[in-house]
PDB file of N, CA and C in Angstrom:
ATOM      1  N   UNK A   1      52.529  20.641  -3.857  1.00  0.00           N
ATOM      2  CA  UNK A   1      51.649  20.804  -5.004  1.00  0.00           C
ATOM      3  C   UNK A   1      51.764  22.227  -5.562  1.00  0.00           C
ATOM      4  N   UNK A   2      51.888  22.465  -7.021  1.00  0.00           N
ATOM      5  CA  UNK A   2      52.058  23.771  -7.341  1.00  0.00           C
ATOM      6  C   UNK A   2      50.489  24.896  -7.422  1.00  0.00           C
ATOM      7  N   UNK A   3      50.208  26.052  -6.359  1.00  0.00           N
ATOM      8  CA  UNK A   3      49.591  26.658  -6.201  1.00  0.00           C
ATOM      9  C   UNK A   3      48.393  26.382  -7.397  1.00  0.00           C
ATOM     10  N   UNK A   4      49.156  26.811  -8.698  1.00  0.00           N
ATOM     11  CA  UNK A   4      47.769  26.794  -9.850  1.00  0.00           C
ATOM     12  C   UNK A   4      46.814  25.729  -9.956  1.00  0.00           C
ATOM     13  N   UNK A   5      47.781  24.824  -9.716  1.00  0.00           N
ATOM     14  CA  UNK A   5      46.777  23.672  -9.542  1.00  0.00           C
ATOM     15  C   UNK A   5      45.822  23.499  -8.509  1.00  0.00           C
ATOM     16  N   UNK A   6      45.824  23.801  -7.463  1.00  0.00           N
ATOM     17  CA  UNK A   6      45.126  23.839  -6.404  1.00  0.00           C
ATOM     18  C   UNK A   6      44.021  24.879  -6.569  1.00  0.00           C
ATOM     19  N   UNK A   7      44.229  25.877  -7.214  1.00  0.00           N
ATOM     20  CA  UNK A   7      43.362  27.426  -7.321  1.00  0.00           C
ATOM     21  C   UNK A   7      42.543  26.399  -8.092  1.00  0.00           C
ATOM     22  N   UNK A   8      42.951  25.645  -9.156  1.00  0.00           N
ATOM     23  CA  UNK A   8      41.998  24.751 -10.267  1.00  0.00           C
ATOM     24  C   UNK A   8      41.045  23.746  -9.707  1.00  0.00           C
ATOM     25  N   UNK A   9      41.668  22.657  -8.675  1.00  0.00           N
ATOM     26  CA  UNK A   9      40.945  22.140  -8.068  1.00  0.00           C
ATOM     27  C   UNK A   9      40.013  22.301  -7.102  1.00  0.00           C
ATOM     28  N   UNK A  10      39.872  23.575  -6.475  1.00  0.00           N
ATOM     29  CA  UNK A  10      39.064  23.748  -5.399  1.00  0.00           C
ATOM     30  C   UNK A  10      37.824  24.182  -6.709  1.00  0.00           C
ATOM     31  N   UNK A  11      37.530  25.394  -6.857  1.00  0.00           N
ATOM     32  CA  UNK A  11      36.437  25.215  -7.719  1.00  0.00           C
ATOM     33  C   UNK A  11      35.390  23.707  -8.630  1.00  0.00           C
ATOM     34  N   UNK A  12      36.954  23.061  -9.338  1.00  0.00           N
ATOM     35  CA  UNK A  12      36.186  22.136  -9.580  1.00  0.00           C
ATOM     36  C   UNK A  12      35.766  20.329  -8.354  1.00  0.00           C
ATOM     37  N   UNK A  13      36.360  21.056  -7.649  1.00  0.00           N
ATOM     38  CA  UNK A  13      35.657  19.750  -6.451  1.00  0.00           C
ATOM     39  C   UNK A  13      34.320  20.388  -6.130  1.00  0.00           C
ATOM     40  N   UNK A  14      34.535  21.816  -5.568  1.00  0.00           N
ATOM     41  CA  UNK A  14      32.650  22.317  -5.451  1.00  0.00           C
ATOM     42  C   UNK A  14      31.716  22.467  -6.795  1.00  0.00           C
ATOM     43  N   UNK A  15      31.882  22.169  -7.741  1.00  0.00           N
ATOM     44  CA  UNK A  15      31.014  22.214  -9.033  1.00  0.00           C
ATOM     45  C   UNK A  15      30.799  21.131  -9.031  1.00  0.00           C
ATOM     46  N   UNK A  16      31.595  20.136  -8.606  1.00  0.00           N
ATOM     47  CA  UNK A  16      31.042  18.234  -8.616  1.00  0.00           C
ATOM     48  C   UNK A  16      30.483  18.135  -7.454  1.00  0.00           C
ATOM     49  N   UNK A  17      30.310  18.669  -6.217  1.00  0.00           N
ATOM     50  CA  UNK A  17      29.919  18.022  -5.449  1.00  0.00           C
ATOM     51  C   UNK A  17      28.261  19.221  -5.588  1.00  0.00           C
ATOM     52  N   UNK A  18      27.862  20.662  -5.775  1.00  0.00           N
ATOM     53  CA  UNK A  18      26.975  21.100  -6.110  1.00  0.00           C
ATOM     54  C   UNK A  18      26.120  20.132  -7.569  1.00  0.00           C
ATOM     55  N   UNK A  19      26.491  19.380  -8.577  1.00  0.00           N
ATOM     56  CA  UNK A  19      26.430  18.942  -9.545  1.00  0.00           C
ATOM     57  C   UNK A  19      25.939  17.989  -8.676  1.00  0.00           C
ATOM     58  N   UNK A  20      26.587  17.078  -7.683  1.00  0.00           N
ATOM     59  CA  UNK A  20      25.732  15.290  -7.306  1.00  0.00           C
ATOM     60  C   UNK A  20      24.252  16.126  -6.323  1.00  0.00           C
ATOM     61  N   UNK A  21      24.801  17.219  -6.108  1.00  0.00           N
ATOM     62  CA  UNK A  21      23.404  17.764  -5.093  1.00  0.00           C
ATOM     63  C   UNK A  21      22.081  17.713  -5.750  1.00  0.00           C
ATOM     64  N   UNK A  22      22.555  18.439  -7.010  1.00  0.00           N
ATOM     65  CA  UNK A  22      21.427  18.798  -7.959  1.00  0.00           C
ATOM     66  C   UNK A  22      20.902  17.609  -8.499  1.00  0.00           C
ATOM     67  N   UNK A  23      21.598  16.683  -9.103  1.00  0.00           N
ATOM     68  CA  UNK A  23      21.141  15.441  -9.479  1.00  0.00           C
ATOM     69  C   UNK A  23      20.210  15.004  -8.609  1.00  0.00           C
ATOM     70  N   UNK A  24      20.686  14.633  -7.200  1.00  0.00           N
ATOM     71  CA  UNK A  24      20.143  13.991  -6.178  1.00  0.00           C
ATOM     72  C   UNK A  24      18.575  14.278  -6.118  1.00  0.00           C
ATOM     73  N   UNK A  25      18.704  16.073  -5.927  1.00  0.00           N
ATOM     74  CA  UNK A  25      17.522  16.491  -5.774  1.00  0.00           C
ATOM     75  C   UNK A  25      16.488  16.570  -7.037  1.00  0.00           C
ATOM     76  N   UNK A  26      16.509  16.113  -8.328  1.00  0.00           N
ATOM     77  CA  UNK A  26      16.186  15.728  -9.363  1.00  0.00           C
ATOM     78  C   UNK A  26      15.241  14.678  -9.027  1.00  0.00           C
ATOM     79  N   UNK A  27      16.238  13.595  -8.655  1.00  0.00           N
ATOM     80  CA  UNK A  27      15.923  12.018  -8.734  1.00  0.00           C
ATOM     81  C   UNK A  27      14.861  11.891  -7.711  1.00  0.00           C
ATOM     82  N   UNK A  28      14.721  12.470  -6.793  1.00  0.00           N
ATOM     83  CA  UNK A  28      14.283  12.597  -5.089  1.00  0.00           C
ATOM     84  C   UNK A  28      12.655  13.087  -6.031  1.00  0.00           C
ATOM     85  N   UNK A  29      12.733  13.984  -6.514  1.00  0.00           N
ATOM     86  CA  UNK A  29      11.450  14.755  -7.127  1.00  0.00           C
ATOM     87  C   UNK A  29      10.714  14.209  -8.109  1.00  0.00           C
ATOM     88  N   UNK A  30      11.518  13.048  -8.821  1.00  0.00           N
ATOM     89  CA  UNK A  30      10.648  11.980 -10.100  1.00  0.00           C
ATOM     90  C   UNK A  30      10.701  11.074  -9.451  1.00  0.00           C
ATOM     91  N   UNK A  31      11.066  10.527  -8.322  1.00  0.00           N
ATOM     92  CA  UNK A  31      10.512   9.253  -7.560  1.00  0.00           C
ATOM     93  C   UNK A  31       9.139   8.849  -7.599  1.00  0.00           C
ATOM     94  N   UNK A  32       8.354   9.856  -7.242  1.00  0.00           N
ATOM     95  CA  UNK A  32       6.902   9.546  -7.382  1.00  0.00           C
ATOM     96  C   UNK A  32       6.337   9.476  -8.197  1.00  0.00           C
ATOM     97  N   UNK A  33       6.397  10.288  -9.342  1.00  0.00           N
ATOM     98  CA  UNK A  33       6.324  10.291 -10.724  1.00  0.00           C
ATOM     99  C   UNK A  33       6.577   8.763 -11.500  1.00  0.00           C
ATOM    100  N   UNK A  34       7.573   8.493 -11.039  1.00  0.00           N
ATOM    101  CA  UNK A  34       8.370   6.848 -11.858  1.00  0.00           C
ATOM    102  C   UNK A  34       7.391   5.807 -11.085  1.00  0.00           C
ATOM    103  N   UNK A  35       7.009   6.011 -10.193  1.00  0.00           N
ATOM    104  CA  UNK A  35       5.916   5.092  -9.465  1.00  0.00           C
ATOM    105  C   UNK A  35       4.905   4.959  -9.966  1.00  0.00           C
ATOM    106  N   UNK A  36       4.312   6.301  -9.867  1.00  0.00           N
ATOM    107  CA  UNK A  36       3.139   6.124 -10.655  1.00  0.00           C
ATOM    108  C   UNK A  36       2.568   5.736 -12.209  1.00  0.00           C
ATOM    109  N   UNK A  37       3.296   5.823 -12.521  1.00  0.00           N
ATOM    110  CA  UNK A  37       3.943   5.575 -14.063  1.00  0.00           C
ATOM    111  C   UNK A  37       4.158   4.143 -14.423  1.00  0.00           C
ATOM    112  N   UNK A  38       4.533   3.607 -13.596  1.00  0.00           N
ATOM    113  CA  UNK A  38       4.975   2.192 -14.072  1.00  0.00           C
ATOM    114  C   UNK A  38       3.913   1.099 -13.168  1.00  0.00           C
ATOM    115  N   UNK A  39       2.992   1.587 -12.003  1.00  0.00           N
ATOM    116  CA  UNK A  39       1.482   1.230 -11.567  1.00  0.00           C
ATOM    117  C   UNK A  39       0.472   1.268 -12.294  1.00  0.00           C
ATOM    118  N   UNK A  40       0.806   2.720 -13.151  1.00  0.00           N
ATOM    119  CA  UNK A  40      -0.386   2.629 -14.229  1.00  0.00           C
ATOM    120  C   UNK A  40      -0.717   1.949 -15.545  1.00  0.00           C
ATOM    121  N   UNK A  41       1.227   1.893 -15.879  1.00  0.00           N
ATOM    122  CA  UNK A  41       1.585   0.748 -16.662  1.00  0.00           C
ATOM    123  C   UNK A  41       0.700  -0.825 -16.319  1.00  0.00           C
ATOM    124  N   UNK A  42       1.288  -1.331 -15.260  1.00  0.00           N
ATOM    125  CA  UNK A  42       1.054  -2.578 -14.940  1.00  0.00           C
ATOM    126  C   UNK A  42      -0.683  -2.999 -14.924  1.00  0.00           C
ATOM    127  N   UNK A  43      -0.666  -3.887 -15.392  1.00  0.00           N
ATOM    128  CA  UNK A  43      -1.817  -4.540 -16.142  1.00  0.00           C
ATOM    129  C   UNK A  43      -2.775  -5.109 -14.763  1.00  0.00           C
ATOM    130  N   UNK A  44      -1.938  -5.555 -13.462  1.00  0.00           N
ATOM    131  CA  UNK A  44      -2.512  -5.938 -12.367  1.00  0.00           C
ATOM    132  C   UNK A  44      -2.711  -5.160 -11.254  1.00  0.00           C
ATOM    133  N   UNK A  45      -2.250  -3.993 -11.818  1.00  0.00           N
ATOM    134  CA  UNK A  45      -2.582  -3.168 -10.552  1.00  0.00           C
ATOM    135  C   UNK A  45      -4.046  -1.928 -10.833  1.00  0.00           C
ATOM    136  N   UNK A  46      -4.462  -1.664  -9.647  1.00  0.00           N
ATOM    137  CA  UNK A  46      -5.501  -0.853  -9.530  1.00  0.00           C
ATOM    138  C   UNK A  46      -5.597   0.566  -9.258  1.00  0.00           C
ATOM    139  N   UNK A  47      -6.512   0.772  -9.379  1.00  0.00           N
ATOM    140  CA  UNK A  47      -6.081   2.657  -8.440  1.00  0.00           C
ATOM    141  C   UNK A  47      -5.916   3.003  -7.537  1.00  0.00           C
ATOM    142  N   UNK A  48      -6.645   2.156  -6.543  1.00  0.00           N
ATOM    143  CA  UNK A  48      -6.494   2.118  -5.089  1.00  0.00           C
ATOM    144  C   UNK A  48      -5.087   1.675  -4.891  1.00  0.00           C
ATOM    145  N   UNK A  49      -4.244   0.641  -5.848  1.00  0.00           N
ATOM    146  CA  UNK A  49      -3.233   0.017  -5.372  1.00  0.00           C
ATOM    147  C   UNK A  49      -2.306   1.262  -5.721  1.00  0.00           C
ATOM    148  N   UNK A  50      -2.579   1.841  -6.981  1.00  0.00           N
ATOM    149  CA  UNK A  50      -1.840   3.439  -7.375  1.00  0.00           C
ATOM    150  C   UNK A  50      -1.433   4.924  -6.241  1.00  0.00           C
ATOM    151  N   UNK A  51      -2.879   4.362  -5.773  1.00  0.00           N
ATOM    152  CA  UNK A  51      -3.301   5.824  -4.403  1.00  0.00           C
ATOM    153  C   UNK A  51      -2.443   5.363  -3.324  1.00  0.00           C
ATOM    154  N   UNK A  52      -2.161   3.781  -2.909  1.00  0.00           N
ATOM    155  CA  UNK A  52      -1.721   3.855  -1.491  1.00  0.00           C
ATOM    156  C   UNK A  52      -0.093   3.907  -1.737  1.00  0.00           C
ATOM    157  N   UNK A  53       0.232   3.363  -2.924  1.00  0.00           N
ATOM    158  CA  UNK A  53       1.409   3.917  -3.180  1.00  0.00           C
ATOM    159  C   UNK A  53       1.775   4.787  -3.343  1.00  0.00           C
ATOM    160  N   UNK A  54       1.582   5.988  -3.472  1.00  0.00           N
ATOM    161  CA  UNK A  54       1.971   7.561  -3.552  1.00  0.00           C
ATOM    162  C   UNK A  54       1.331   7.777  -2.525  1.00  0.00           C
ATOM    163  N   UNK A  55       0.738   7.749  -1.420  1.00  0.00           N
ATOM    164  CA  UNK A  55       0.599   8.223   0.215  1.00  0.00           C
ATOM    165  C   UNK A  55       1.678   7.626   0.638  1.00  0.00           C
ATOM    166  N   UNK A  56       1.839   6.445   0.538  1.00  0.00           N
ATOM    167  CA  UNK A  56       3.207   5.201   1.185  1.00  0.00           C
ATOM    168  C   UNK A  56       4.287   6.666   1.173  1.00  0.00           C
ATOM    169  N   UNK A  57       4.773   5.872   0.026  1.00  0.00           N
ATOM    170  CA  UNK A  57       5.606   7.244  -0.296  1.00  0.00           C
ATOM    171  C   UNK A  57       5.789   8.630   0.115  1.00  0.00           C
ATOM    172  N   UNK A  58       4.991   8.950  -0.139  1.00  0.00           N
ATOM    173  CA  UNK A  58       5.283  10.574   0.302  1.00  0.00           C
ATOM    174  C   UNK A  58       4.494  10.991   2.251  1.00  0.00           C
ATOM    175  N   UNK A  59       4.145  10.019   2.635  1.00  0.00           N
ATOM    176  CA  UNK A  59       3.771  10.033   4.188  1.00  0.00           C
ATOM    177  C   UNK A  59       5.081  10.838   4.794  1.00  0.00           C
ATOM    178  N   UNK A  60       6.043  10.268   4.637  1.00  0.00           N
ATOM    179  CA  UNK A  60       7.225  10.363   5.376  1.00  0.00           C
ATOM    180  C   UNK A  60       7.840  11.780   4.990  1.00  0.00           C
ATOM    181  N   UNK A  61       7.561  12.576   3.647  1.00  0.00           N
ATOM    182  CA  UNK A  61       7.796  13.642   3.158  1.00  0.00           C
ATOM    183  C   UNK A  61       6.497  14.494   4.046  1.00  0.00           C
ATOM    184  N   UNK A  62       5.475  14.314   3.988  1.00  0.00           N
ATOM    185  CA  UNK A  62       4.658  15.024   4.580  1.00  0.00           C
ATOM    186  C   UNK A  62       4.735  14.839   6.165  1.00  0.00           C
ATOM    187  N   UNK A  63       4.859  14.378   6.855  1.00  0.00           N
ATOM    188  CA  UNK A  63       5.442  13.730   8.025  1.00  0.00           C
ATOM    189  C   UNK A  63       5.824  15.409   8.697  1.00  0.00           C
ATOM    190  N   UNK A  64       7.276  14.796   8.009  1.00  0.00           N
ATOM    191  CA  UNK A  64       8.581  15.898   7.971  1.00  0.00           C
ATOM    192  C   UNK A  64       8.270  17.496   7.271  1.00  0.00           C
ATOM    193  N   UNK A  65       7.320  17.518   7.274  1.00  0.00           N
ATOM    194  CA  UNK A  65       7.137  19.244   7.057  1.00  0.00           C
ATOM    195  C   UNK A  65       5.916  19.877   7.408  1.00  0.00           C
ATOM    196  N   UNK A  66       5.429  19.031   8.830  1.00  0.00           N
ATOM    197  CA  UNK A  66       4.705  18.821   9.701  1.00  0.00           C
ATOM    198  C   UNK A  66       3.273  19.052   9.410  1.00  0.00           C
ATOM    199  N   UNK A  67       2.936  18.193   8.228  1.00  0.00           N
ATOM    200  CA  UNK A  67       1.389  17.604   8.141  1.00  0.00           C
ATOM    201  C   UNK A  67       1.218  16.533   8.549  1.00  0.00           C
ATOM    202  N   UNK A  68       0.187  16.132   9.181  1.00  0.00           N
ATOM    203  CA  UNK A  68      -0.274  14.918   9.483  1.00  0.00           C
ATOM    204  C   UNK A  68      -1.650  14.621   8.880  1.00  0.00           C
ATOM    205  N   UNK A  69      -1.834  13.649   8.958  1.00  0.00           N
ATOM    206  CA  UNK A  69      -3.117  12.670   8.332  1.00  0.00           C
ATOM    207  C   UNK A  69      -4.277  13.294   9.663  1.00  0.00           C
ATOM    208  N   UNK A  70      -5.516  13.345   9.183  1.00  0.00           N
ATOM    209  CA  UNK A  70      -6.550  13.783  10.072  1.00  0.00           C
ATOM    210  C   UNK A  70      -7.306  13.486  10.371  1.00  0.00           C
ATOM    211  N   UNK A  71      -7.980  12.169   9.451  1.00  0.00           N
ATOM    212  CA  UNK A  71      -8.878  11.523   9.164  1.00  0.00           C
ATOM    213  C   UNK A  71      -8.651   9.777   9.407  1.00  0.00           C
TER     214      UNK A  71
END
Protein backbone atom coordinates (compact mmCIF):
# COMPACT_ATOMS: atom_id res chain seq x y z
CA UNK A 1 0.00 0.00 0.00
CA UNK A 2 1.49 3.39 -0.84
CA UNK A 3 2.51 5.22 2.53
CA UNK A 4 0.17 8.46 1.70
CA UNK A 5 -2.53 6.58 1.69
CA UNK A 6 -2.23 5.01 4.86
CA UNK A 7 -1.06 8.50 6.67
CA UNK A 8 -4.88 9.31 5.09
CA UNK A 9 -6.55 6.45 6.42
CA UNK A 10 -5.53 6.20 9.91
CA UNK A 11 -6.91 9.61 10.87
CA UNK A 12 -9.94 9.05 9.00
CA UNK A 13 -10.80 5.51 10.58
CA UNK A 14 -10.38 7.40 14.17
CA UNK A 15 -12.76 10.38 13.17
CA UNK A 16 -15.43 7.56 12.21
CA UNK A 17 -15.07 5.56 14.90
CA UNK A 18 -14.87 8.93 17.59
CA UNK A 19 -18.01 10.15 15.26
CA UNK A 20 -20.20 6.48 16.04
CA UNK A 21 -19.00 7.25 19.84
CA UNK A 22 -20.50 10.55 19.86
CA UNK A 23 -23.63 9.59 18.15
CA UNK A 24 -24.03 6.67 20.46
CA UNK A 25 -23.66 8.82 23.38
CA UNK A 26 -26.33 11.28 21.95
CA UNK A 27 -28.90 8.57 21.42
CA UNK A 28 -28.11 6.91 25.02
CA UNK A 29 -29.01 10.62 26.51
CA UNK A 30 -32.57 11.21 24.47
CA UNK A 31 -33.65 7.74 25.30
CA UNK A 32 -35.52 8.97 28.15
CA UNK A 33 -36.57 11.97 26.77
CA UNK A 34 -38.23 9.93 23.55
CA UNK A 35 -40.06 7.92 26.28
CA UNK A 36 -41.41 10.31 27.91
CA UNK A 37 -42.59 12.10 25.09
CA UNK A 38 -44.39 9.63 23.31
CA UNK A 39 -46.23 8.38 27.12
CA UNK A 40 -47.33 11.74 27.30
CA UNK A 41 -48.40 11.62 23.81
CA UNK A 42 -50.45 8.47 24.25
CA UNK A 43 -54.00 9.00 25.05
CA UNK A 44 -54.01 5.69 27.44
CA UNK A 45 -51.41 6.19 29.42
CA UNK A 46 -51.11 7.88 32.88
CA UNK A 47 -48.55 9.53 35.02
CA UNK A 48 -47.94 6.97 37.19
CA UNK A 49 -47.60 4.78 33.99
CA UNK A 50 -45.07 7.91 32.77
CA UNK A 51 -43.14 7.81 36.36
CA UNK A 52 -42.52 4.00 36.38
CA UNK A 53 -41.25 4.22 33.07
CA UNK A 54 -38.45 6.61 33.52
CA UNK A 55 -37.40 4.82 37.01
CA UNK A 56 -37.64 1.38 34.78
CA UNK A 57 -35.31 2.95 32.72
CA UNK A 58 -32.90 4.74 34.32
CA UNK A 59 -32.75 2.16 37.63
CA UNK A 60 -30.02 0.42 35.90
CA UNK A 61 -28.16 3.87 35.11
CA UNK A 62 -28.51 4.76 38.70
CA UNK A 63 -27.69 1.27 39.83
CA UNK A 64 -24.30 1.67 38.13
CA UNK A 65 -23.11 4.90 39.64
CA UNK A 66 -23.88 3.56 42.91
CA UNK A 67 -27.30 4.95 44.04
CA UNK A 68 -29.70 2.84 45.28
CA UNK A 69 -33.42 3.14 46.00
CA UNK A 70 -34.03 3.73 49.92
CA UNK A 71 -37.36 3.69 50.41
Amino acid sequence: MVPGVTLLLMPLALLTLVSILWLATQLEARRVQVLVRMTVRSRTASPELAEALVAAELAPVLQRNGFTRTA
